[in-house]
Protein backbone atom coordinates (compact mmCIF):
# COMPACT_ATOMS: atom_id res chain seq x y z
CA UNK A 1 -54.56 -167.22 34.93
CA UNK A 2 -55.43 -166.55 31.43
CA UNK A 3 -56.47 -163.12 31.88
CA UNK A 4 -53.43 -162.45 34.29
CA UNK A 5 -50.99 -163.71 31.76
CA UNK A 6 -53.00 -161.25 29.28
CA UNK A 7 -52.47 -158.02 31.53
CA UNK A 8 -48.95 -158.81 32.28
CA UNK A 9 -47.97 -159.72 28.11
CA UNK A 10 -49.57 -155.90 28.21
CA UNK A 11 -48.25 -154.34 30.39
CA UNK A 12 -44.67 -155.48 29.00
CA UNK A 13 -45.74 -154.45 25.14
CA UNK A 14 -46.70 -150.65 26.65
CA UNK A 15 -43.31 -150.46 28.32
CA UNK A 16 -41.97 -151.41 25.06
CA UNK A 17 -43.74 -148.97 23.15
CA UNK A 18 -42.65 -146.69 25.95
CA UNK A 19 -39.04 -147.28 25.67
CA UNK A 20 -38.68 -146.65 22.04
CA UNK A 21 -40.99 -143.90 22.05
CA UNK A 22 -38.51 -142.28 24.68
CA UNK A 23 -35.29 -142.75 22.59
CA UNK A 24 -35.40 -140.36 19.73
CA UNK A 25 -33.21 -140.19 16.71
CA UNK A 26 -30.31 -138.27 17.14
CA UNK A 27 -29.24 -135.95 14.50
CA UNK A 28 -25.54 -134.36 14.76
CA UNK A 29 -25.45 -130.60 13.31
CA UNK A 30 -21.88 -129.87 12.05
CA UNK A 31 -20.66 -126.48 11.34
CA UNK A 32 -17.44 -125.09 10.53
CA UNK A 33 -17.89 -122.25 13.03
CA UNK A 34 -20.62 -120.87 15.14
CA UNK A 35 -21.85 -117.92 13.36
CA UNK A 36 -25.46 -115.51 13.42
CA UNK A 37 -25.71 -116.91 9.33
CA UNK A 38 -24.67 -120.74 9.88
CA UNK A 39 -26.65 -120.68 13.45
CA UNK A 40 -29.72 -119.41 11.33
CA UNK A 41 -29.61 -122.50 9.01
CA UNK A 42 -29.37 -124.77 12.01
CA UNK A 43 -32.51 -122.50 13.50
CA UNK A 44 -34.39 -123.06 10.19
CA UNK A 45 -33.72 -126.64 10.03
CA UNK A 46 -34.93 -127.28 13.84
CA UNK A 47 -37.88 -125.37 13.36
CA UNK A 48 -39.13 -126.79 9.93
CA UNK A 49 -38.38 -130.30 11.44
CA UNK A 50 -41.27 -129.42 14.41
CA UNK A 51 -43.62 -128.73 11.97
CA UNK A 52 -43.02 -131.79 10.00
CA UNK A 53 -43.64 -133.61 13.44
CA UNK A 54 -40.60 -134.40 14.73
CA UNK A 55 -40.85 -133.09 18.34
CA UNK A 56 -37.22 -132.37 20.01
CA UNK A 57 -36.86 -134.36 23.04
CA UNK A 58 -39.39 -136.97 22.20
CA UNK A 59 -38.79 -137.50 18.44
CA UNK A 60 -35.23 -136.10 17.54
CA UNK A 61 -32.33 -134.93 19.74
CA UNK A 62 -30.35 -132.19 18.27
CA UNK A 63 -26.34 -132.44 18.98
CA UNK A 64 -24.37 -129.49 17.68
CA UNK A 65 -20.28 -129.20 17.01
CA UNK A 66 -18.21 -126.70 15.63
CA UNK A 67 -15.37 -126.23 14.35
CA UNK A 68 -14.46 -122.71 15.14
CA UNK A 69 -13.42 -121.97 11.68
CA UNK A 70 -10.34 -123.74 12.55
CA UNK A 71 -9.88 -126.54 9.06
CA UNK A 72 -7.48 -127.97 11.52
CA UNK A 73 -10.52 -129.35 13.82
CA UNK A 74 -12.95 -130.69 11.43
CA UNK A 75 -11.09 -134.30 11.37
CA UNK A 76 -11.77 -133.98 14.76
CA UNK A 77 -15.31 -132.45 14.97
CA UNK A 78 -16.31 -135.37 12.17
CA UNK A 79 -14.87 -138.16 14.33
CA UNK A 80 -16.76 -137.46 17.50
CA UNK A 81 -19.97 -136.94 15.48
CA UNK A 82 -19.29 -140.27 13.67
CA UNK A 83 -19.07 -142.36 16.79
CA UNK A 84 -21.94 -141.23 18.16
CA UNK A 85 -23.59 -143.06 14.93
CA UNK A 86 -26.68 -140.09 14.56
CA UNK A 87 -29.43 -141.21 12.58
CA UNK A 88 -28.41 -138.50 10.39
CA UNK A 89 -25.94 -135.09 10.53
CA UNK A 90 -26.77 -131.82 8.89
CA UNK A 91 -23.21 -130.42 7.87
CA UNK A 92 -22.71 -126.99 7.54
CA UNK A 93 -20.41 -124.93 4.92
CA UNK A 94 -18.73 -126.43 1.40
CA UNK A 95 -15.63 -127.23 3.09
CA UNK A 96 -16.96 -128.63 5.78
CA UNK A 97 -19.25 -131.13 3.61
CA UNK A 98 -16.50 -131.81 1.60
CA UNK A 99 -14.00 -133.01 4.48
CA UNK A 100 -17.11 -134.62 5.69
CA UNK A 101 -18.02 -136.84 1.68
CA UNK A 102 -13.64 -137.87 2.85
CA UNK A 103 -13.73 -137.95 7.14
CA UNK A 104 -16.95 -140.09 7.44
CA UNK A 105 -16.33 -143.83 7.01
CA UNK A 106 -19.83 -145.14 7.99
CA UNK A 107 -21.22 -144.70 5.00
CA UNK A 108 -24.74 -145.78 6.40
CA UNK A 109 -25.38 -142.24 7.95
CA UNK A 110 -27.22 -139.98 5.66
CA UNK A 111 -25.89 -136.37 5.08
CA UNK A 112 -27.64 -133.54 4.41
CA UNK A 113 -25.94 -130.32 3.51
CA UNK A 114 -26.61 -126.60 3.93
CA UNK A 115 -24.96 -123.42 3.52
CA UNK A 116 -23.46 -125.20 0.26
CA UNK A 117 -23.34 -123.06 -2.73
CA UNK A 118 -22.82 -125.61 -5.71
CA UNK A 119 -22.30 -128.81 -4.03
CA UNK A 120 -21.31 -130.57 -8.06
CA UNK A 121 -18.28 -128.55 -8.18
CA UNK A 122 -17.54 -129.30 -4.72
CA UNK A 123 -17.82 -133.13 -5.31
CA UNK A 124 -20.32 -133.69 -3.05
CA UNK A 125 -23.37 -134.82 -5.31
CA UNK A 126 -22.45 -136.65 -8.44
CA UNK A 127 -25.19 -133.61 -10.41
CA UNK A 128 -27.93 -131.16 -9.41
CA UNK A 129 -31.00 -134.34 -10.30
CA UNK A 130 -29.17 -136.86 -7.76
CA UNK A 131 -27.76 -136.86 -4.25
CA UNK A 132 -24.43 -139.45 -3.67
CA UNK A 133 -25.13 -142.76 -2.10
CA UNK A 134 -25.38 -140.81 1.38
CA UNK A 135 -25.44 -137.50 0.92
CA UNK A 136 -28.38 -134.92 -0.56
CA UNK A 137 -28.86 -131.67 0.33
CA UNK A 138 -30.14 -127.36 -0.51
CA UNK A 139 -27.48 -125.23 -1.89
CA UNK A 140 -27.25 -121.40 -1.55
CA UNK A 141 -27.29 -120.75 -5.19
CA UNK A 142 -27.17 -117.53 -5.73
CA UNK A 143 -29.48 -115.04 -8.06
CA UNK A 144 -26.69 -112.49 -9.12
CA UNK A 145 -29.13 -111.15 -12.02
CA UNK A 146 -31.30 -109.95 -9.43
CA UNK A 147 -28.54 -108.60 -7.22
CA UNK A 148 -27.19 -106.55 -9.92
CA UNK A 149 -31.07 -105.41 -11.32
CA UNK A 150 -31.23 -104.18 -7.51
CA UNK A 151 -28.22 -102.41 -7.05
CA UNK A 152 -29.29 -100.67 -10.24
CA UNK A 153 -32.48 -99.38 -8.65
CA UNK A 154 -30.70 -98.53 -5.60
CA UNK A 155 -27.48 -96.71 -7.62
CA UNK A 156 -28.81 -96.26 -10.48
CA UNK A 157 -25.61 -95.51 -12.90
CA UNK A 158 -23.53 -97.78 -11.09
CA UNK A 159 -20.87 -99.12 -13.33
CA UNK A 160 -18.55 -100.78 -11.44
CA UNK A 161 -18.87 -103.63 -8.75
CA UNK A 162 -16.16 -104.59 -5.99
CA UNK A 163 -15.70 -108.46 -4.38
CA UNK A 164 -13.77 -110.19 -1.86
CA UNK A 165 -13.44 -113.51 -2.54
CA UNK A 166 -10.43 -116.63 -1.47
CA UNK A 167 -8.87 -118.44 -4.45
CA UNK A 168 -8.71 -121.43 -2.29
CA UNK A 169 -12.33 -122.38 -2.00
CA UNK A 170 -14.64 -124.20 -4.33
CA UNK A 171 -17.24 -121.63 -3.08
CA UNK A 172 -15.99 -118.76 -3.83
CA UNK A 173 -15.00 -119.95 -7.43
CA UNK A 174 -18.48 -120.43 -7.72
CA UNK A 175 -19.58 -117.02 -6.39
CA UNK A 176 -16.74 -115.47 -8.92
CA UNK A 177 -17.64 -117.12 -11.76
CA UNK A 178 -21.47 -116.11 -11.74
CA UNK A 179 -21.13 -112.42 -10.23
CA UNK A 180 -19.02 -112.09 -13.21
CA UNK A 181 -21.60 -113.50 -15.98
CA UNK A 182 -24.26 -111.95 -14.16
CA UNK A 183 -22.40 -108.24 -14.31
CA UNK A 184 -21.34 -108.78 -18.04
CA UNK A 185 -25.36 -109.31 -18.91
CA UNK A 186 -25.99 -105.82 -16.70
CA UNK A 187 -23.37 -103.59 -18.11
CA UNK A 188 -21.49 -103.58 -15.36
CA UNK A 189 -18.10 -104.08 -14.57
CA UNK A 190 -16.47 -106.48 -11.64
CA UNK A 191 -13.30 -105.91 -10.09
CA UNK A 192 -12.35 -109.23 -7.88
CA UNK A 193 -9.47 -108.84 -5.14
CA UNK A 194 -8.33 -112.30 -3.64
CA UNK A 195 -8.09 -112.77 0.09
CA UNK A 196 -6.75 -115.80 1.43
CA UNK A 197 -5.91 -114.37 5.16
CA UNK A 198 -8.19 -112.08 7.29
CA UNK A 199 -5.76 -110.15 8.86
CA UNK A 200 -5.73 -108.41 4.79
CA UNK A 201 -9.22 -108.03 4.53
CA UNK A 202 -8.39 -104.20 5.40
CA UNK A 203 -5.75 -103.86 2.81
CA UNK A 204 -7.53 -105.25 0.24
CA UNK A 205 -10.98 -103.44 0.82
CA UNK A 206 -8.87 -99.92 0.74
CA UNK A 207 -7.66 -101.14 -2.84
CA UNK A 208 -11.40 -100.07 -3.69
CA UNK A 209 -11.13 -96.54 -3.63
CA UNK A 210 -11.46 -95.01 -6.38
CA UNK A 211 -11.84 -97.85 -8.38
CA UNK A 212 -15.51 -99.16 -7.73
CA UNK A 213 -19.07 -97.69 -7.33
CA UNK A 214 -19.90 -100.06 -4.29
CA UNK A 215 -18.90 -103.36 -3.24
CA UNK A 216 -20.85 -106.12 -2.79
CA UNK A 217 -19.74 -109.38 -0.84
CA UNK A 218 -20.37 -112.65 -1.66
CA UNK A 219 -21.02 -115.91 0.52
CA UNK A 220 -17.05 -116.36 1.62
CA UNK A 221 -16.60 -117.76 4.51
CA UNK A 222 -13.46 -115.37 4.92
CA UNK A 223 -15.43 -112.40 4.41
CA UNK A 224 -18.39 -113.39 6.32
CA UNK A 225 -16.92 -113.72 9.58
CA UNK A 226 -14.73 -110.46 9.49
CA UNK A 227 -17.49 -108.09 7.62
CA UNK A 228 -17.40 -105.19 10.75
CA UNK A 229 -14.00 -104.95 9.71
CA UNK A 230 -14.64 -104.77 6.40
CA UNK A 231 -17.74 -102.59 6.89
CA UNK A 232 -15.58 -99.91 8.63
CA UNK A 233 -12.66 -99.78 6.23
CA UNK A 234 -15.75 -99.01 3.50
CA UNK A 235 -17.03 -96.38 5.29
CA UNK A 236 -13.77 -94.81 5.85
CA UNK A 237 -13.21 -94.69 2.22
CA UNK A 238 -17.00 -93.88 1.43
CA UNK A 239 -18.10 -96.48 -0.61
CA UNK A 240 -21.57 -98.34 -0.19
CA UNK A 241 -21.43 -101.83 0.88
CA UNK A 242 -23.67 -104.31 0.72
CA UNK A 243 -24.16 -108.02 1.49
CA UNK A 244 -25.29 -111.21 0.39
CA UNK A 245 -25.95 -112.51 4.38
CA UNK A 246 -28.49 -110.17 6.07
CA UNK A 247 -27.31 -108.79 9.50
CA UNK A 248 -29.95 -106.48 11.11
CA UNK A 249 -26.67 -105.23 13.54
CA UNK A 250 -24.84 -104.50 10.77
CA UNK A 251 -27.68 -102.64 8.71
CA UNK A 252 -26.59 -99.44 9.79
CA UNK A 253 -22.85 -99.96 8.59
CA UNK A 254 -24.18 -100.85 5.45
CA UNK A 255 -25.75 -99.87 1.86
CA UNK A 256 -28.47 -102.26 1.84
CA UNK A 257 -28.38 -106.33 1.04
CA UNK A 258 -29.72 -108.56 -1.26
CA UNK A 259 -29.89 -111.78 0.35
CA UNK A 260 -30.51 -115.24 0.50
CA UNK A 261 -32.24 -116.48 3.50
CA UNK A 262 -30.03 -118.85 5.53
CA UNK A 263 -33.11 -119.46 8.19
CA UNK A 264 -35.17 -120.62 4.59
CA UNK A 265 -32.04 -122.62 3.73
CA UNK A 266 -32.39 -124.50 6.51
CA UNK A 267 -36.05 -125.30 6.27
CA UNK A 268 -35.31 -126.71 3.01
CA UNK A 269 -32.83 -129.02 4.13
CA UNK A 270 -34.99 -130.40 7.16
CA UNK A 271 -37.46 -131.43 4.09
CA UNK A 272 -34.41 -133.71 2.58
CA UNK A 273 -33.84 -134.78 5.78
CA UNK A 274 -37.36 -136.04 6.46
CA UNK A 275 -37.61 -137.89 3.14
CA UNK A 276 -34.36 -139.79 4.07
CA UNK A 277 -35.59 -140.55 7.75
CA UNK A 278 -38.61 -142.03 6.07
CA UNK A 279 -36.31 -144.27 4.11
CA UNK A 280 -35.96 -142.13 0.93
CA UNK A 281 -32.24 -142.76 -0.51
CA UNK A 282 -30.38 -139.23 -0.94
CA UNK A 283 -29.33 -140.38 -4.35
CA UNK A 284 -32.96 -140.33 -5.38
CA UNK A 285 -33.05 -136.40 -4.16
CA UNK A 286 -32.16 -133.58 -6.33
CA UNK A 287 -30.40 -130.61 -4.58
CA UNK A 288 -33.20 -127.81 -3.87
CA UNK A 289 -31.73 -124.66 -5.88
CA UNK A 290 -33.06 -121.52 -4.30
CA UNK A 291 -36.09 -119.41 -5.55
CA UNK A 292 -36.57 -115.88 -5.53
CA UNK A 293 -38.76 -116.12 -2.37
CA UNK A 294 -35.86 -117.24 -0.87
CA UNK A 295 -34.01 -114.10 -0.98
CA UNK A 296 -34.34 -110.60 0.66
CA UNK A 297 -34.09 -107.18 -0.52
CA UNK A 298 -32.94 -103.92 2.06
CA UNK A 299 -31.93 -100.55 1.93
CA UNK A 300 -30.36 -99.38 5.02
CA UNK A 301 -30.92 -95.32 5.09
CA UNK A 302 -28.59 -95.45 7.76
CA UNK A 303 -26.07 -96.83 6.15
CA UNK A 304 -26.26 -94.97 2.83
CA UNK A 305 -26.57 -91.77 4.91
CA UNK A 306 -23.01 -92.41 6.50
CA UNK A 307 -21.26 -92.13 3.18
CA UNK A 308 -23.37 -89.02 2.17
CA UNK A 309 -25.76 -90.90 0.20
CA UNK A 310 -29.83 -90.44 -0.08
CA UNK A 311 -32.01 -93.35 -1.24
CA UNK A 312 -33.43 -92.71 -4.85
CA UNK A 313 -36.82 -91.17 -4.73
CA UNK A 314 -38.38 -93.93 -6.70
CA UNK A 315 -37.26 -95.97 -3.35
CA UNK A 316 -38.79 -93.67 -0.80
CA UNK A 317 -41.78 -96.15 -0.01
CA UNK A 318 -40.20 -99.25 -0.62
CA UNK A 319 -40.74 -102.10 1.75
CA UNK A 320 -36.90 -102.49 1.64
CA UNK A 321 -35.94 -99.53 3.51
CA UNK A 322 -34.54 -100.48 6.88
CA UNK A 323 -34.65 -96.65 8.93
């Protein structure tokens, strides 16, 4: 009887073990819109998660909602993620993160951010050594220095630097602010045109003729969704454009890119996100600030070659060109 009662109190305590094993966390991905950048971070973050061990399907069950890029939906798109109380979310663009710091009320599921560029400003960490009580995170700083010491190499004499960016994001505030320090250290001049509405993007890039050497555009999630449109108005007016999102699609429509790596960005964020599922608080966490491995240089011959340009000899071997 002894032995029987033995199996049995086993056989209950492996269905047990069974059971939990077979409910893995869930963690909510919210964007603001489904997009090749933001879908890369969510790509990064899923893949860096396997190799820390978390095995989808049997460790962690990935849920994803979008907004569309519709500000109108994220109350919406934070509510359903909300009730289905995720062990954690990964949230997806500034404004999105920042509705989400206001939207979420149960404070007891962890955040982590990506595809933030200076989450302080935005008010989503209290300052780049600590995450908020729930929320921690790896921001898209950018490196202008090194975008303007490239553009230099790839136009070399270029004196003057066109931008898109909206007045009405923190973002973008962000992006202005250090394009513009970063071009007064190079010698090099920035002209900034506001866009608050896509259907101007056109107007606004044609306001670049003969006023700019090239344009370069900035992480703005206005820009970013509509940059064929923007890509064709620069060719039209023969001006080289490049990018701060790499698009190998696009490469031929464009001058080259210096990049940040949104598929990186998203690795770094599934590290936060496994020091907080191992009971780590996110205010303990500083923000990861990118490093220059974490960015890409290109040259699209293509591209350059559609506005009458030729890469600079110097360039000819590079392991930027894209042909």
């Amino acid at each position: 009887m002894k032995v029987k009662a033995l199996r049995l109190a086993a056989a209950f305590l492996c269905a047990g073990l069974t059971v939990a094993h077979a409910d893995p966390k869930r963690i909510a991905i919210a964007s603001f819109g489904e997009h090749p950048a933001l879908n890369e971070v969510a790509d990064g973050f899923k893949a860096r998660m396997a190799t820390l061990g978390y095995v989808e399907g049997t460790d962690v069950a990935y849920d994803f909602q979008h907004a569309n890029f519709d500000r109108s939906l994220v109350p919406q798109v934070l509510q359903k993620v909300e009730a289905e109380k995720p062990a954690l979310i990964l949230a997806l663009t500034t404004g999105l993160n920042q509705a989400a710091v206001r939207g979420i009320s149960d404070k007891s599921i962890p955040i982590v951010f990506g595809a933030v560029v200076d989450p302080v400003v935005a008010g989503i960490v209290p300052d780049w050594q600590h995450g908020s009580a729930f929320s921690a995170g790896a921001s898209m700083m950018p490196d202008f220095d090194a975008t303007f010491a490239f553009l230099k190499q790839v136009m070399p004499g270029i004196k003057t630097v066109g931008t898109l960016f909206n007045p009405g994001e923190d973002n973008d505030a962000t992006n202005i602010t250090l394009i513009e320090e970063a071009a007064a250290k190079a010698g090099i001049s920035v002209v900034a045109v506001p866009v608050d509405n896509a259907a101007d993007l056109p107007q606004r890039v044609q306001s670049f003729a003969g006023k700019v050497d090239a344009i370069f555009l900035i992480q703005s999630n206005i820009v970013q969704t509509s940059v064929p449109v923007v890509a064709q108005v620069a060719q039209r007016i023969k001006l080289p454009l490049f990018n701060s999102v790499y698009s190998a699609e696009l490469a031929p429509n464009m001058a080259g890119f210096h990049a940040i790596s949104y598929f990186k960005n998203g690795e770094h964020a599934a590290d936060i996100a496994d020091r907080i599922l191992k009971g780590e608080s996110p205010a303990e966490i500083a923000t990861y600030v990118p490093q220059p491995q974490d960015f890409d240089s290109f040259v699209s011959v293509k591209g350059m070659e559609a506005i009458g340009l030729t890469v600079p000899s110097a360039l000819e071997n590079s392991p930027w060109l894209l042909k």
